[in-house]
Protein backbone atom coordinates (compact mmCIF):
# COMPACT_ATOMS: atom_id res chain seq x y z
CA UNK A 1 22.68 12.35 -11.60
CA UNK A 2 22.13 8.70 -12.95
CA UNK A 3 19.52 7.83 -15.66
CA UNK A 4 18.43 5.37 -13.28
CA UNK A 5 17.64 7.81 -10.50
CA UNK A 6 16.42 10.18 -12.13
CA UNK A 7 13.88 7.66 -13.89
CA UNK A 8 12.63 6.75 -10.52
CA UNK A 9 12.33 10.08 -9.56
CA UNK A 10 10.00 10.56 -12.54
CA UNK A 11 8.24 7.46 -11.94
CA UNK A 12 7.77 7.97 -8.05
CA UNK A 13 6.91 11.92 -8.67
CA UNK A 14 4.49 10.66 -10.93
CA UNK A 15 3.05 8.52 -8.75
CA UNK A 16 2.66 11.26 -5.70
CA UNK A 17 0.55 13.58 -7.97
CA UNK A 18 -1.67 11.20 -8.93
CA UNK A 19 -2.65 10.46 -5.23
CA UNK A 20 -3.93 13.95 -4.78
CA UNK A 21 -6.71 13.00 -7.26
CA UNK A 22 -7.70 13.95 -10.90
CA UNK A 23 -8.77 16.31 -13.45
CA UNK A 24 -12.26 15.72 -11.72
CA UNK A 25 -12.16 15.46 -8.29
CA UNK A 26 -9.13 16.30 -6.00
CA UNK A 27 -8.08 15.33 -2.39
CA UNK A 28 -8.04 19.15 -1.88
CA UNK A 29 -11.48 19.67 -3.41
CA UNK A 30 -13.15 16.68 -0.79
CA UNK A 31 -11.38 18.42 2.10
CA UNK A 32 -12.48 22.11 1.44
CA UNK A 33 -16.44 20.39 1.22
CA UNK A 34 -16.36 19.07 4.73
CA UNK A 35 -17.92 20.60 7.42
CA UNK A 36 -15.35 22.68 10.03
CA UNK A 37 -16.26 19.57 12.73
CA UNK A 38 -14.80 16.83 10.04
CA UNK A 39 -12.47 18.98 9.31
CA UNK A 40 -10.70 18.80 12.41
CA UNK A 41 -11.09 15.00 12.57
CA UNK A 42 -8.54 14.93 9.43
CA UNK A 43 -6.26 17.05 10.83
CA UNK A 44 -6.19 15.48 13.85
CA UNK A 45 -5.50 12.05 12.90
CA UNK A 46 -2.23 12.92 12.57
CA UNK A 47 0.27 14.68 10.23
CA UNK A 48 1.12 10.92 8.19
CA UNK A 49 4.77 11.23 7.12
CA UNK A 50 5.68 11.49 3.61
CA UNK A 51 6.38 7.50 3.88
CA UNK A 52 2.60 6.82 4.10
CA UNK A 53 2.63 7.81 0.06
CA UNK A 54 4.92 5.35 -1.08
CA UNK A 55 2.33 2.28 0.67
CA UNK A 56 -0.42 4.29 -1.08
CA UNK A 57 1.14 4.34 -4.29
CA UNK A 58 1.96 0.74 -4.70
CA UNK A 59 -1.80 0.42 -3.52
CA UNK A 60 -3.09 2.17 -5.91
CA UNK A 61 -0.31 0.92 -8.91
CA UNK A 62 -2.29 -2.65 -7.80
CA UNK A 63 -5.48 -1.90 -8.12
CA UNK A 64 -6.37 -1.92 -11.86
CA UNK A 65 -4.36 -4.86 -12.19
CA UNK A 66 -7.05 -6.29 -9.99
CA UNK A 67 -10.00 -5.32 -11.53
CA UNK A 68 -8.70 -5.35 -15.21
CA UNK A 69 -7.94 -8.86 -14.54
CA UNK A 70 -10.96 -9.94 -11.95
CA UNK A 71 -13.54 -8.27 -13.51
CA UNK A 72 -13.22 -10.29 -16.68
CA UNK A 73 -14.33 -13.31 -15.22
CA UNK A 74 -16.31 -12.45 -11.88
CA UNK A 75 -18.94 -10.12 -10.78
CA UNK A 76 -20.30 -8.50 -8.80
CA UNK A 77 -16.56 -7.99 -7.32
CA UNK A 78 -16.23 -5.81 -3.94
CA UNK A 79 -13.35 -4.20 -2.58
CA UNK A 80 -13.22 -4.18 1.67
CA UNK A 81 -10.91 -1.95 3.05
CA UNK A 82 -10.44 -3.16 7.00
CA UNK A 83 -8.78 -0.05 8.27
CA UNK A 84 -10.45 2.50 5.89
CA UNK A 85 -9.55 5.59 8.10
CA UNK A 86 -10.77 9.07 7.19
CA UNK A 87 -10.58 8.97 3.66
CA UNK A 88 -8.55 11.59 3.54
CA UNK A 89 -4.74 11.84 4.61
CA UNK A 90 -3.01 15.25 5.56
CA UNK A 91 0.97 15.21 4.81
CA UNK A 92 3.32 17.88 6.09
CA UNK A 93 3.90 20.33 8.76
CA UNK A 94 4.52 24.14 7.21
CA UNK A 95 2.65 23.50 3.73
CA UNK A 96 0.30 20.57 4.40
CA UNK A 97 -1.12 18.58 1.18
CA UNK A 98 -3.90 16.43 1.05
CA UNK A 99 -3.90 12.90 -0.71
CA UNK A 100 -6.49 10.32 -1.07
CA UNK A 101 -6.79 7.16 1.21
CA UNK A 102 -6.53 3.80 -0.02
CA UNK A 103 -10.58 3.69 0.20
CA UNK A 104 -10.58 6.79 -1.91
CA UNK A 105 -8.34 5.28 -4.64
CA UNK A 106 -10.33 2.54 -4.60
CA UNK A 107 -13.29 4.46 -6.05
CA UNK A 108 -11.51 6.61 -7.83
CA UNK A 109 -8.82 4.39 -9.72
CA UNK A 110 -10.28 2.01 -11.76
CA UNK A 111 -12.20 2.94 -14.96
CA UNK A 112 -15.14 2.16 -16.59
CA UNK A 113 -16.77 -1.54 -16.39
CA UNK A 114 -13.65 -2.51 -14.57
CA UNK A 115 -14.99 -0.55 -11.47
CA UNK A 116 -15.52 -2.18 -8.16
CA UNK A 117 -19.22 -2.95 -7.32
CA UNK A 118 -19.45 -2.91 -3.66
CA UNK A 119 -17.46 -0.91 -0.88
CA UNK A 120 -16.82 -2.13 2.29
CA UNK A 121 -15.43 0.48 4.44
CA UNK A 122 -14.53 -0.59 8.04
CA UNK A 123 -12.83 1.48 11.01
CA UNK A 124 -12.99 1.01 14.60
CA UNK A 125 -13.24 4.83 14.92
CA UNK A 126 -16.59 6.48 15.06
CA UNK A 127 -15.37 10.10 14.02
CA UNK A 128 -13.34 8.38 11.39
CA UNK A 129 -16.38 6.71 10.16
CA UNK A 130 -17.92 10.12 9.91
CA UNK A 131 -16.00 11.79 7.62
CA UNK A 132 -15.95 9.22 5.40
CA UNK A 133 -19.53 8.87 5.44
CA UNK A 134 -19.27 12.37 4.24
CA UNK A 135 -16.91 12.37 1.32
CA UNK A 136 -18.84 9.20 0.11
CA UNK A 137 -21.99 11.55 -0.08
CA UNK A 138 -19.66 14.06 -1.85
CA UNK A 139 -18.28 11.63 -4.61
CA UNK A 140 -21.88 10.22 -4.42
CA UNK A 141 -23.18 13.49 -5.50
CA UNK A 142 -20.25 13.92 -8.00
CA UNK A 143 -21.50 10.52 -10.20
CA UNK A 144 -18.30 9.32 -9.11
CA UNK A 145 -19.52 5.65 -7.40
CA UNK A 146 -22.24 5.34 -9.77
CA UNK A 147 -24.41 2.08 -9.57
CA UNK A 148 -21.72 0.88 -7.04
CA UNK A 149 -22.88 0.29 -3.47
CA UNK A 150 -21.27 1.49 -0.67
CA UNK A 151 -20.99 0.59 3.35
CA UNK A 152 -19.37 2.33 5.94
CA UNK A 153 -18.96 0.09 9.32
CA UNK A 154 -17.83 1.61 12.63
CA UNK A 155 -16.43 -1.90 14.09
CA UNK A 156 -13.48 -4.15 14.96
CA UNK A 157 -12.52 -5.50 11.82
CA UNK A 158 -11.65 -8.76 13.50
CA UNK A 159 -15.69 -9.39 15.25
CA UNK A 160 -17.20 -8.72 11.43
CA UNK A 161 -18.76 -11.51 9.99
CA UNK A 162 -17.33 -11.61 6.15
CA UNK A 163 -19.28 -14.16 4.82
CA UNK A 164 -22.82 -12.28 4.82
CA UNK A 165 -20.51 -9.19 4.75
CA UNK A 166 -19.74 -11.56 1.08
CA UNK A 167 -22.51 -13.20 0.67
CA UNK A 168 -23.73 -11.87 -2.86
CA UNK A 169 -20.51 -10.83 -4.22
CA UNK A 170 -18.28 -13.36 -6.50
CA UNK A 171 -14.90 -11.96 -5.57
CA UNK A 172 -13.05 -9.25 -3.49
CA UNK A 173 -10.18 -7.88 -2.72
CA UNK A 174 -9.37 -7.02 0.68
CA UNK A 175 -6.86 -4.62 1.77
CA UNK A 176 -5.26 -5.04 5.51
CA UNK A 177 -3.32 -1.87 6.63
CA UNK A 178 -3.72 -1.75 10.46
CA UNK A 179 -1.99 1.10 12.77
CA UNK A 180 -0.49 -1.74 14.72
CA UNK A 181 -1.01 -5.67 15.42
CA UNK A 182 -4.81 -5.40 15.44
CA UNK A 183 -5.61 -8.17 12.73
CA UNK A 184 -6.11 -11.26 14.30
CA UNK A 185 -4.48 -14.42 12.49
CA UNK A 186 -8.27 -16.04 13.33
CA UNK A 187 -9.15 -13.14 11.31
CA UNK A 188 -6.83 -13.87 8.18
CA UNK A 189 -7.68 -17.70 7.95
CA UNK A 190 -11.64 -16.70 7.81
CA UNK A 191 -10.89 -14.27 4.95
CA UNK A 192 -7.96 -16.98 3.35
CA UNK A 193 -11.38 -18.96 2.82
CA UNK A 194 -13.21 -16.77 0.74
CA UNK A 195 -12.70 -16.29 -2.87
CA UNK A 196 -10.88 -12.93 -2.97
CA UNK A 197 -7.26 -10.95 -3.08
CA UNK A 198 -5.76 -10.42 0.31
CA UNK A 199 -3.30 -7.35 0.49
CA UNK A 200 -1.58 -7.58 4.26
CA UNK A 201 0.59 -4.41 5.53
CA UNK A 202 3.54 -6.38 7.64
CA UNK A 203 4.67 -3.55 9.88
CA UNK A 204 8.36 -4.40 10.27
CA UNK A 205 9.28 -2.07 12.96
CA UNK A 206 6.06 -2.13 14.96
CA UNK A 207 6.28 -5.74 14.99
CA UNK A 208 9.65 -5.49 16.60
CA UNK A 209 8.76 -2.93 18.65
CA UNK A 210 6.00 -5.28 20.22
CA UNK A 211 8.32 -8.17 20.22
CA UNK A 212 11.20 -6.59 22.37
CA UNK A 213 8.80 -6.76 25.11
CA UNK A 214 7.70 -10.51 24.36
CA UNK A 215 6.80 -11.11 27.92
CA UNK A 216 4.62 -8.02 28.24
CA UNK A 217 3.08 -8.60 24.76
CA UNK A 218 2.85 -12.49 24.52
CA UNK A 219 -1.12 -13.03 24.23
CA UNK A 220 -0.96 -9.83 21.56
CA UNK A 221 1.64 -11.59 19.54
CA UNK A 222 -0.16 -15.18 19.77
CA UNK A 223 -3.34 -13.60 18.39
CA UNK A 224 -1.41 -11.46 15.78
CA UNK A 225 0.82 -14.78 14.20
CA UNK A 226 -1.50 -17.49 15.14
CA UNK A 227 0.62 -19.12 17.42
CA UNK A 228 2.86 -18.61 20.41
CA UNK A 229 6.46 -16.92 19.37
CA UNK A 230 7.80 -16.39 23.16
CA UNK A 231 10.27 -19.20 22.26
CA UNK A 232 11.38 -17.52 18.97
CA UNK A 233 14.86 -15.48 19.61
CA UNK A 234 15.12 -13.43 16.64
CA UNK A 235 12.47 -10.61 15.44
CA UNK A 236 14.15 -11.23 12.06
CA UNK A 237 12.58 -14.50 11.72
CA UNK A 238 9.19 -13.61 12.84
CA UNK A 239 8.23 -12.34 9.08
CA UNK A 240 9.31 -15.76 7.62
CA UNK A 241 6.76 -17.69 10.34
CA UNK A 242 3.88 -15.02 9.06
CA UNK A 243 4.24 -15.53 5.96
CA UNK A 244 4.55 -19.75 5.99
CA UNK A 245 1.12 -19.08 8.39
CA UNK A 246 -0.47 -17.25 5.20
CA UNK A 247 0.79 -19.97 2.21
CA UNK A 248 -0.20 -22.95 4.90
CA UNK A 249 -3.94 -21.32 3.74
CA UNK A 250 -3.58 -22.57 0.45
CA UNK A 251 -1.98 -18.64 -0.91
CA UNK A 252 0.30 -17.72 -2.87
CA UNK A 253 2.23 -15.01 -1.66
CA UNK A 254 3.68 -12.01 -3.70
CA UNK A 255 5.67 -9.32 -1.34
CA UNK A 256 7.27 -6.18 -1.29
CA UNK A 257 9.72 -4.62 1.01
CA UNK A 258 9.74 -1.10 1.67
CA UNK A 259 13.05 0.64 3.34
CA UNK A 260 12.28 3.52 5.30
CA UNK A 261 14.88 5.21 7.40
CA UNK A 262 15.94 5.36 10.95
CA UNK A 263 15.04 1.04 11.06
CA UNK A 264 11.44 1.92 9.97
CA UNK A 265 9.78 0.26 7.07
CA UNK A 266 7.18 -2.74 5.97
CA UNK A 267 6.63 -5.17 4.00
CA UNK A 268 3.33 -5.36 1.49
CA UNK A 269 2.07 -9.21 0.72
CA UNK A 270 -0.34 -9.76 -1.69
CA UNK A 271 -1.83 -13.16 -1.07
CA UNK A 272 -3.84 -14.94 -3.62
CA UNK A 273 -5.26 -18.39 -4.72
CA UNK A 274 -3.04 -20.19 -6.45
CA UNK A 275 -4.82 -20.82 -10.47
CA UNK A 276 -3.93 -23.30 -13.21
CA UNK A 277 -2.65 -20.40 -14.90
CA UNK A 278 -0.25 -19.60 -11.87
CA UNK A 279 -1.86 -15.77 -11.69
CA UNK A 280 -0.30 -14.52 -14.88
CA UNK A 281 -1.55 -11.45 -13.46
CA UNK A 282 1.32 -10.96 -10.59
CA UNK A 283 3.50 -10.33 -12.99
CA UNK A 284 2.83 -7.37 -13.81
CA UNK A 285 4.21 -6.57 -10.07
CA UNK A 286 7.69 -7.53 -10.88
CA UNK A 287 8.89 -4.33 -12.29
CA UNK A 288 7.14 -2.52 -8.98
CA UNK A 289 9.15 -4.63 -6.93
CA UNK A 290 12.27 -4.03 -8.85
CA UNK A 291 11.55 -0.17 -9.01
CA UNK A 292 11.00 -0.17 -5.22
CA UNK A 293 13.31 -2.35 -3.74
CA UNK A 294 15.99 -0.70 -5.88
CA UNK A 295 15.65 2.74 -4.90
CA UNK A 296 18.01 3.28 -2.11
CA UNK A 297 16.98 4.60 1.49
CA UNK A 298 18.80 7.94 0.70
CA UNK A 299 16.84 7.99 -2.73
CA UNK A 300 13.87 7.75 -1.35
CA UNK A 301 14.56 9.98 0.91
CA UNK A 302 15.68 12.82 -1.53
CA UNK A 303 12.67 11.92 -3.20
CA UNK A 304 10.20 12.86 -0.19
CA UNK A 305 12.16 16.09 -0.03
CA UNK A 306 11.88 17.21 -3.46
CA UNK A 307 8.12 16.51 -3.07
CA UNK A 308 7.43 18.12 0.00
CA UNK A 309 9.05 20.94 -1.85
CA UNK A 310 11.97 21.35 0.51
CA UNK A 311 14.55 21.25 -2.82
CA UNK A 312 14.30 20.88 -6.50
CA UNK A 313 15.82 18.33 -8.09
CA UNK A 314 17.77 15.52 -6.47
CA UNK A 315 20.97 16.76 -7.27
């Protein structure tokens, strides 16, 4: 075994635990205190592969880099989450774990004075809604959100209205991880406008999924890049026109690719506006990139299977 994989083993290992929750409050802990009917809601949203943790750790790697930064020169800051889900995520088949959501970490990450102020939760799903609704009463109870606000919409993220969503809050930073091609391009120039941090889940291999049927799909694929693509012959070059579309709203743009096996994977962009300082801040994402775009598909994969317990060591 290399120093190098085995250092990213560490690192990514690392990583994994700490998206089950803390010395505090655990993933575990917020599951066991919903009611059976919730319950079920969690479990039935699907058994997320072991994939699913590597999006949620580079989330959650980001956000106190946000708010360390953000909060020195802005509040009341909010963080919107536009496809907040359960809250909750169960992994596995045999053994299943339990891991916080991105809207979880989002409470739960940063420390101190650098915590968000406001939450804006938003799903599409009513039973989703529900139990989080619930676990924000939990951590409520637990002192956990403290003098933070917190909203929980049951809606289309693209038919909210984000600047009285906004209106009192000096900065956000707003987290896009659909299921599929559900955000609107509309959608992303009204939130470009506002002063906040844009975080966009590309979805690769759903987006060529869609794509292969461009005739089918050609109104869904308009709405999704802004424009009409039936006349583009290459999926490959789809990514490129998205992300021109994003920088064309005065962004800069910051992404990272994940490999995933089998043709799977996604890219995560972090768009931002440009400062004089030319966001020192981003940075700090360099060695993330490095780290993740370096491990190798079969790495990662020996990595998921150590975790999931399945062997012990990656030799």
């Amino acid at each position: 075994m290399t120093g190098r994989r085995s250092d990213l083993r560490e690192w990514w290992l690392k990583r994994f635990e700490s998206l089950k929750g803390n010395k505090k409050v655990t993933a575990e802990q917020l599951y066991t205190g919903l009611p059976n009917s919730l319950k079920n809601v969690v479990d039935r949203d699907g058994e997320w592969g072991y994939w699913t943790l590597f999006k949620l750790a580079i989330h959650a790697y980001y956000l106190p880099i946000y708010t360390n930064i953000i909060k020195k020169w802005f509040s009341p800051v909010a963080y919107v989450d536009t496809f907040a889900g359960c809250g909750l995520i169960k992994v596995g088949k045999d053994k299943p774990q339990y891991f916080l959501g991105s809207a979880l970490l989002s409470i739960l990450i940063p420390k101190g004075d650098k915590r968000f102020d406001r939450f804006i939760l938003i799903d599409a799903d009513p039973d989703k809604i529900n139990v989080l609704k619930s676990l924000l009463e939990q951590l409520s109870k637990r002192g956990h959100i403290l003098k933070s606000s917190y909203e929980a919409i049951c809606d289309d993220m693209n038919k909210l209205q984000y600047e009285r969503l906004l209106k009192d809050c000096k900065h956000s930073l707003i987290f896009i991880d659909p299921y599929g091609l559900e955000p609107n391009f509309s959608t992303i120039q009204v939130l470009a406008a506002l002063p906040c941090d844009l975080i966009i889940n590309y979805m690769d291999s759903g987006v060529k999924r869609v794509f292969g049927d461009k005739e089918k799909n050609r109104e869904k694929l308009s709405a999704f890049f802004g424009k009409d693509v039936y006349d583009v012959d290459d999926s490959e070059v789809l990514y490129g026109l998205y992300l021109e579309n994003i920088r064309r709203l005065n962004r800069k743009t910051f992404d990272i690719s994940v490999k995933g096996l089998g043709g799977f994977g996604y890219k995560i962009i972090f768009a931002v506006r440009p400062t004089k300082g030319d966001n020192p801040w981003l940075n700090a994402l360099n060695k993330l990139k490095d780290r993740v775009e370096d491990t190798k598909r079969e790495t990662f994969e020996t990595i998921l299977k150590q975790f999931a317990g399945e062997q012990a060591s990656l030799d």
